[in-house]
PDB file of N, CA and C in Angstrom:
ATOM      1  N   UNK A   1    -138.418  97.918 -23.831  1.00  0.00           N
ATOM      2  CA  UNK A   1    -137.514  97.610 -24.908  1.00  0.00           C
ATOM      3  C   UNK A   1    -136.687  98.848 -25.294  1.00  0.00           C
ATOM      4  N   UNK A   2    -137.585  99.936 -25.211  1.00  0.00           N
ATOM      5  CA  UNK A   2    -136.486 101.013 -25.713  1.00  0.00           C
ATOM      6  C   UNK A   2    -135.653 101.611 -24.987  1.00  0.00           C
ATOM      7  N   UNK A   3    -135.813 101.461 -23.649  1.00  0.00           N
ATOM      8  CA  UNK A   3    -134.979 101.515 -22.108  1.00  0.00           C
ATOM      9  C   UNK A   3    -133.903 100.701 -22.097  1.00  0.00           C
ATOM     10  N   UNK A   4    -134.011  99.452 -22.510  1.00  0.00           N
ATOM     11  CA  UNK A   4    -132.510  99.121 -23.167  1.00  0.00           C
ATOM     12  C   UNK A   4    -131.868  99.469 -24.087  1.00  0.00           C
ATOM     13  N   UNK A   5    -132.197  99.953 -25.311  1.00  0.00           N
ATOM     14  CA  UNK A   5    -131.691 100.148 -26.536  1.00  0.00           C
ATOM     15  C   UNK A   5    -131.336 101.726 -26.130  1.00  0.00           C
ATOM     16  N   UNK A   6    -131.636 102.189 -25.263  1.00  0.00           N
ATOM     17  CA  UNK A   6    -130.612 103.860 -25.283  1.00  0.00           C
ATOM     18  C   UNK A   6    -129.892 103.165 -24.051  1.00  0.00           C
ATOM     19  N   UNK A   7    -129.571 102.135 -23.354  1.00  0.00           N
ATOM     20  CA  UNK A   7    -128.750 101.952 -22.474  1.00  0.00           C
ATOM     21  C   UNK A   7    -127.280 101.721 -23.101  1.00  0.00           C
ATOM     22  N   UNK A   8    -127.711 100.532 -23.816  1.00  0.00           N
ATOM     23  CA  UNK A   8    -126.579 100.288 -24.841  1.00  0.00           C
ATOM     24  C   UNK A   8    -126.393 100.760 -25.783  1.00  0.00           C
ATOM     25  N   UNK A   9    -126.928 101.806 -26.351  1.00  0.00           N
ATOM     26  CA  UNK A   9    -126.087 102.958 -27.149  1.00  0.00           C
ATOM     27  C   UNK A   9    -125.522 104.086 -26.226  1.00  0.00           C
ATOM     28  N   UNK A  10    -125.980 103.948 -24.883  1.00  0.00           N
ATOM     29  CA  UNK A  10    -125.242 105.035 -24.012  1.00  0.00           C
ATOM     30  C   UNK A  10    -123.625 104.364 -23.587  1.00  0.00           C
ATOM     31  N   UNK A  11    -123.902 103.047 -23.082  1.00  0.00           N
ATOM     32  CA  UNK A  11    -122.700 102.500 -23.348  1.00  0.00           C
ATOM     33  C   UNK A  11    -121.881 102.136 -24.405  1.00  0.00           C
ATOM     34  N   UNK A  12    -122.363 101.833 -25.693  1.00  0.00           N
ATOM     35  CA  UNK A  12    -121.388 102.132 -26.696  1.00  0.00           C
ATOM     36  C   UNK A  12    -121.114 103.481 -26.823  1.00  0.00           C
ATOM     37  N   UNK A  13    -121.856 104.962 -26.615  1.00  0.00           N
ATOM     38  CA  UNK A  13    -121.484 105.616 -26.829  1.00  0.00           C
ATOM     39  C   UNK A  13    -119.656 106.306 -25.335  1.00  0.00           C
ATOM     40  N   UNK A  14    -120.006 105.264 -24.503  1.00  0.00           N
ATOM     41  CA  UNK A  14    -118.894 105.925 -23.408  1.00  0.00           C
ATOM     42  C   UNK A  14    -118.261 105.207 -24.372  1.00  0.00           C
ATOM     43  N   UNK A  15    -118.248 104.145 -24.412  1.00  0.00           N
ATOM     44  CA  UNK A  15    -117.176 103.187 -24.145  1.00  0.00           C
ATOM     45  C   UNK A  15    -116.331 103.594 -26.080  1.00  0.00           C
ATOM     46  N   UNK A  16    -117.345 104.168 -26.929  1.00  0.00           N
ATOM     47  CA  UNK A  16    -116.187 104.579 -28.117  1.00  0.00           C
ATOM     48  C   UNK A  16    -115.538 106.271 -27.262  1.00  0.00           C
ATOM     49  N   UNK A  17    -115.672 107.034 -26.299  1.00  0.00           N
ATOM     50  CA  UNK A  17    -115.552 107.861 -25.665  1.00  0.00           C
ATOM     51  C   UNK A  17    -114.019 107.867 -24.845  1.00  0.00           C
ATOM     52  N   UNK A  18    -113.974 106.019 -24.570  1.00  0.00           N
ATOM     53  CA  UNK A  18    -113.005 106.280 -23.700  1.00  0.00           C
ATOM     54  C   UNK A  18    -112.313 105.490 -24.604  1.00  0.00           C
ATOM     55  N   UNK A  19    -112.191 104.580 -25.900  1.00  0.00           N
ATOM     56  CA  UNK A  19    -111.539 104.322 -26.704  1.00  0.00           C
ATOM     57  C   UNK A  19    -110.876 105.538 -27.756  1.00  0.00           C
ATOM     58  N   UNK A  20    -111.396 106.605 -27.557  1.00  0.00           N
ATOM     59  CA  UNK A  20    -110.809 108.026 -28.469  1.00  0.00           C
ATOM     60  C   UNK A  20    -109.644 108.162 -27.524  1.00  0.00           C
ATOM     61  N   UNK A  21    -110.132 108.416 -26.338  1.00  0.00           N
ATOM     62  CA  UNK A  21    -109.190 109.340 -25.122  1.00  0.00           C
ATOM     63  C   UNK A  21    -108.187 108.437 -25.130  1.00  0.00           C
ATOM     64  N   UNK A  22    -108.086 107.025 -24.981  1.00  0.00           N
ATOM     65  CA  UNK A  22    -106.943 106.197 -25.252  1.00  0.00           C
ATOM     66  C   UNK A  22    -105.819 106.551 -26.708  1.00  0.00           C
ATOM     67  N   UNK A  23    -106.752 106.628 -27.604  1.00  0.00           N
ATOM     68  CA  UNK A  23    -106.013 106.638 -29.039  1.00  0.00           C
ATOM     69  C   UNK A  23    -105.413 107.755 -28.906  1.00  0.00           C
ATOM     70  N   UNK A  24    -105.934 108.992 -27.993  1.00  0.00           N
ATOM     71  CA  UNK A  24    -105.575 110.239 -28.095  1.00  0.00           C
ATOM     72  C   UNK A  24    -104.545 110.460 -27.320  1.00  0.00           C
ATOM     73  N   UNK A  25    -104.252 109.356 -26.553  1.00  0.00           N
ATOM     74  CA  UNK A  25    -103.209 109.786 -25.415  1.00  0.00           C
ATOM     75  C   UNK A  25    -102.133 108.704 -25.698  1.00  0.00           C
ATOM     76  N   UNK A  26    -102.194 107.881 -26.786  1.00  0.00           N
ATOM     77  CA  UNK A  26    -101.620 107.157 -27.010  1.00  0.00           C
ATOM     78  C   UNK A  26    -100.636 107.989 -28.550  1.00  0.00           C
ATOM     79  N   UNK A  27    -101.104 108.311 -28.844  1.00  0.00           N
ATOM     80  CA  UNK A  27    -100.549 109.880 -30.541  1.00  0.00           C
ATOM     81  C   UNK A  27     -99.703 110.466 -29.381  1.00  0.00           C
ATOM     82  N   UNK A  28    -100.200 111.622 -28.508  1.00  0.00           N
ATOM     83  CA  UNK A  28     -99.136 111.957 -27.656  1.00  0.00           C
ATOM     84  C   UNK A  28     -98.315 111.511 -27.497  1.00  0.00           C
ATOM     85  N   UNK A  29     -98.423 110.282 -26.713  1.00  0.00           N
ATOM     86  CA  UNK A  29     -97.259 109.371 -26.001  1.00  0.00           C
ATOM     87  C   UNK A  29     -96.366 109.129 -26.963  1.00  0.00           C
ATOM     88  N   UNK A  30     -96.691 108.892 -28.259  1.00  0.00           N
ATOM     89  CA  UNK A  30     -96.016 108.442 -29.356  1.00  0.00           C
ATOM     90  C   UNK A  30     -94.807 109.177 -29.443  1.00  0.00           C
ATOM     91  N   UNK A  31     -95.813 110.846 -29.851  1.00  0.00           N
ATOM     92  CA  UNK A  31     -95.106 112.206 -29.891  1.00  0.00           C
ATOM     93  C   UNK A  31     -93.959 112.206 -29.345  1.00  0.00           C
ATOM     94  N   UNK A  32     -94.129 112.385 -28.068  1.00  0.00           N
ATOM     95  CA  UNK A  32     -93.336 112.948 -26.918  1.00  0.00           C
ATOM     96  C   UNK A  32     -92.301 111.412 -27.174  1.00  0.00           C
ATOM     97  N   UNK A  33     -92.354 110.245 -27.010  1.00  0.00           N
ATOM     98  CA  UNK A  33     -91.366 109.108 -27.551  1.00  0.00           C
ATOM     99  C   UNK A  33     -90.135 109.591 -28.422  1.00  0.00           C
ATOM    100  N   UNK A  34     -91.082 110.080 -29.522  1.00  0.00           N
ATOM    101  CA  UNK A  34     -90.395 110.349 -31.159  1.00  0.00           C
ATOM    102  C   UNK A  34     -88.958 111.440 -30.541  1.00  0.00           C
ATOM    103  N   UNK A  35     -89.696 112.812 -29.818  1.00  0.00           N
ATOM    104  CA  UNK A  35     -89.120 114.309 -29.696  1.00  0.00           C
ATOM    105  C   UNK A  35     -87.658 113.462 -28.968  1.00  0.00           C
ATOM    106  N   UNK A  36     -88.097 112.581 -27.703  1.00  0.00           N
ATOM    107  CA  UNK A  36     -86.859 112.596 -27.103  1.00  0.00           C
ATOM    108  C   UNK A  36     -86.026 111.690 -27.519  1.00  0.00           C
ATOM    109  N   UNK A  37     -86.162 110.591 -28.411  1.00  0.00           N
ATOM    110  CA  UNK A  37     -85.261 110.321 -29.171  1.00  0.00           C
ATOM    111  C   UNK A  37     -84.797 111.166 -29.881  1.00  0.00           C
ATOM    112  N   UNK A  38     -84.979 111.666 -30.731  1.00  0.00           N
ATOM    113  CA  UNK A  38     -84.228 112.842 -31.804  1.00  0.00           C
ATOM    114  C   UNK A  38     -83.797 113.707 -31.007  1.00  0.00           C
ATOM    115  N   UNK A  39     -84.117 114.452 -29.838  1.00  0.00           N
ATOM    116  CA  UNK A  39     -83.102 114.535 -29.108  1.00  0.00           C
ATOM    117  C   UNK A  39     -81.366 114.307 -28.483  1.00  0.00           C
ATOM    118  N   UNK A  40     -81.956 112.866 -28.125  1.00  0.00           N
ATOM    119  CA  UNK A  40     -80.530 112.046 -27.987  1.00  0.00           C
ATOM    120  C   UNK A  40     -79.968 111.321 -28.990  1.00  0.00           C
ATOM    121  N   UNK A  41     -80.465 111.571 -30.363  1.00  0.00           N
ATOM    122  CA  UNK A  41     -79.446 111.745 -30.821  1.00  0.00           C
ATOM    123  C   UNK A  41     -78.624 112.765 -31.182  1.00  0.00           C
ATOM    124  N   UNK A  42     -79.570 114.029 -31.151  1.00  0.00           N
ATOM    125  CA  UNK A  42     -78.973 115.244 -31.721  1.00  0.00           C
ATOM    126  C   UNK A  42     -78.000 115.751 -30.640  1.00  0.00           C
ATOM    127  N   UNK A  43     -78.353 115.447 -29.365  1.00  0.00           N
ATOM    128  CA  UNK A  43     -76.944 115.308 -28.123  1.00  0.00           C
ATOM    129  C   UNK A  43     -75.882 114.441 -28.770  1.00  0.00           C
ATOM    130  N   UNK A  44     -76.090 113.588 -29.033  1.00  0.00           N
ATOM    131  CA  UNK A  44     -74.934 112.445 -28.966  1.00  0.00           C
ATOM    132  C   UNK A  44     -73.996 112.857 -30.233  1.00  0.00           C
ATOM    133  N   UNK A  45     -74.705 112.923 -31.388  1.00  0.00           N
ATOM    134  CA  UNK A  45     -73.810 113.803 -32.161  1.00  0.00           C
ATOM    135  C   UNK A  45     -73.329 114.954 -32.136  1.00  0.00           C
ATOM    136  N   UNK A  46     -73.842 116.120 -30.958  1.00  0.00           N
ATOM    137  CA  UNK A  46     -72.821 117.049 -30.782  1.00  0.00           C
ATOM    138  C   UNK A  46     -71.781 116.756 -30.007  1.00  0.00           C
ATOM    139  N   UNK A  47     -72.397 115.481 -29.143  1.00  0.00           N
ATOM    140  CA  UNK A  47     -71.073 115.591 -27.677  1.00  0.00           C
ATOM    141  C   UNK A  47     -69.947 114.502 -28.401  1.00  0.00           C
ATOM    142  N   UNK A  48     -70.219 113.540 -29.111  1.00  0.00           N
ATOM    143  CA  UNK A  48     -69.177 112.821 -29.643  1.00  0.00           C
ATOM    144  C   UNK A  48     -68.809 113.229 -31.377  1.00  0.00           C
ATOM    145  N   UNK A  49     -67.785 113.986 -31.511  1.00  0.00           N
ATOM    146  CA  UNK A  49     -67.230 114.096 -33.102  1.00  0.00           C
ATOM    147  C   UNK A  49     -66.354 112.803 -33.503  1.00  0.00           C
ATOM    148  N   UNK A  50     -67.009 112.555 -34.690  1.00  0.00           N
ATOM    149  CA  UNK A  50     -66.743 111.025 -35.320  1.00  0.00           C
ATOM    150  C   UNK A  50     -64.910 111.117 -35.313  1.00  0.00           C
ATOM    151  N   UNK A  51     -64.796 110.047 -34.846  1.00  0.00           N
ATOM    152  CA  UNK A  51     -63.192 109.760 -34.483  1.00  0.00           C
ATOM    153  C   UNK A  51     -62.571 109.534 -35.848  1.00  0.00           C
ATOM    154  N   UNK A  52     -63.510 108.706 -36.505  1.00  0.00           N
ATOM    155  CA  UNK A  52     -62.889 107.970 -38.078  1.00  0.00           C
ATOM    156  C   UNK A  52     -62.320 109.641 -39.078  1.00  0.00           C
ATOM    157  N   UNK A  53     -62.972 110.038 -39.000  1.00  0.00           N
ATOM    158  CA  UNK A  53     -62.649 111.547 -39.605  1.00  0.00           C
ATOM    159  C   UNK A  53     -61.111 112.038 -39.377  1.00  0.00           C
ATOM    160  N   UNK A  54     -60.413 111.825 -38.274  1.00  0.00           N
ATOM    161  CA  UNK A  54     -59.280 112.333 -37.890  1.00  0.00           C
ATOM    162  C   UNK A  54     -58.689 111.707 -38.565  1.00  0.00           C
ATOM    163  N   UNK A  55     -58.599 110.513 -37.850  1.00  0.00           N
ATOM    164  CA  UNK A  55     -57.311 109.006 -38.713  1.00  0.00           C
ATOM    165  C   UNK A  55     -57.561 108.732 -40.213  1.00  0.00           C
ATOM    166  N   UNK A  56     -58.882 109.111 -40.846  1.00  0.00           N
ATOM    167  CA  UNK A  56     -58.818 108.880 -42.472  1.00  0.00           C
ATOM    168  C   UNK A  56     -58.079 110.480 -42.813  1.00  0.00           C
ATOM    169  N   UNK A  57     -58.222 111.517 -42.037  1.00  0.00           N
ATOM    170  CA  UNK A  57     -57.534 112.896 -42.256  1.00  0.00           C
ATOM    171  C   UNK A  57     -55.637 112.989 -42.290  1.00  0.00           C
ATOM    172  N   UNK A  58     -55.817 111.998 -41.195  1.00  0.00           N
ATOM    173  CA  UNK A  58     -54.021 112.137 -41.086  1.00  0.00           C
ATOM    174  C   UNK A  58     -53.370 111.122 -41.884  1.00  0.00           C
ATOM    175  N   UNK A  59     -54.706 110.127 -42.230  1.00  0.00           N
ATOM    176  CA  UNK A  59     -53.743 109.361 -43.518  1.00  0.00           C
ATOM    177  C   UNK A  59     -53.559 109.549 -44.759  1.00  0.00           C
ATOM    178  N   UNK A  60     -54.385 111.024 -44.979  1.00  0.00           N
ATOM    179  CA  UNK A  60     -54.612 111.448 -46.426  1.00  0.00           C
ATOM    180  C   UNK A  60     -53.148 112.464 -46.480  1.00  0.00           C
ATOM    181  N   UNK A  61     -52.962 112.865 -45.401  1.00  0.00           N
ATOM    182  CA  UNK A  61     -52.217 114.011 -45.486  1.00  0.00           C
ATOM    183  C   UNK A  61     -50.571 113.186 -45.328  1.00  0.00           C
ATOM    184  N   UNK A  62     -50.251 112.185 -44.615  1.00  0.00           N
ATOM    185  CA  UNK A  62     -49.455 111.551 -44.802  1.00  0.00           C
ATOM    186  C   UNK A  62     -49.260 110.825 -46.099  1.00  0.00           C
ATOM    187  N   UNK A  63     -50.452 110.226 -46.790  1.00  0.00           N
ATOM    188  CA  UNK A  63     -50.191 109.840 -48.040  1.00  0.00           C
ATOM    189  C   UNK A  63     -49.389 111.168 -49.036  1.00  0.00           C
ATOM    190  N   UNK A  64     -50.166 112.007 -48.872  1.00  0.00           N
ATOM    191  CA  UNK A  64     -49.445 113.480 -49.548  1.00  0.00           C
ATOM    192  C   UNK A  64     -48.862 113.891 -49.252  1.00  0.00           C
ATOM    193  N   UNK A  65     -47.949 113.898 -48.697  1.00  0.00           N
ATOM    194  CA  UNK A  65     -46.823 114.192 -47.937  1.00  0.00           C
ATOM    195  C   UNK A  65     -45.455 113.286 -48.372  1.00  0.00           C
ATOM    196  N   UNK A  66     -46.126 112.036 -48.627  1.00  0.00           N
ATOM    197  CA  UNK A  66     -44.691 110.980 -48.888  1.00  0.00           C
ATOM    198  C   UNK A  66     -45.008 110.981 -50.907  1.00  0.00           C
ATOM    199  N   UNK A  67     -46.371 111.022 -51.360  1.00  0.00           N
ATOM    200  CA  UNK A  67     -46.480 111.286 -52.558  1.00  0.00           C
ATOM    201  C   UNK A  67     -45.608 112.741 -52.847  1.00  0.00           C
ATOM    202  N   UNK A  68     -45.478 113.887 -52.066  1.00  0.00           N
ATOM    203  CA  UNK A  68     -44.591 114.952 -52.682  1.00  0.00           C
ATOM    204  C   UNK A  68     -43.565 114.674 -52.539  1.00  0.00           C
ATOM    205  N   UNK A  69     -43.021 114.197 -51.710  1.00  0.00           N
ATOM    206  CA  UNK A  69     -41.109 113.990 -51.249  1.00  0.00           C
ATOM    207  C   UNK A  69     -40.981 113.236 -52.297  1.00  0.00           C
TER     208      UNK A  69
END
């Protein structure tokens, strides 16, 4: 009887063993997910400058421009 009862606490004990190493490699995976998104975006906003910025710029300055004349 007690030859089973350390069998199956030896196997619950792998088996919560290889349920850590999962959870643990699964936080990583997460990690490393998270980094390279914020990444691409932090690319994407250097390589593209917001277009709307120009055309609301040249219409401010044209508005002020025909407001001084």
């Amino acid at each position: 009887m007690d030859n089973k009862k350390s069998e199956f606490s030896e196997t619950v004990s792998d088996m919560s063993r290889i349920a850590g190493a999962l959870a643990g490699a699964t936080v990583v995976a997460g990690k490393k997910l998270i980094r390279y998104l914020n990444d691409l975006t932090i690319v994407d906003t250097i390589l593209k400058p917001p277009a709307d910025e120009v055309q609301i710029t040249d219409s401010k300055t044209s508005r002020t421009n025909t407001e001084v004349d």
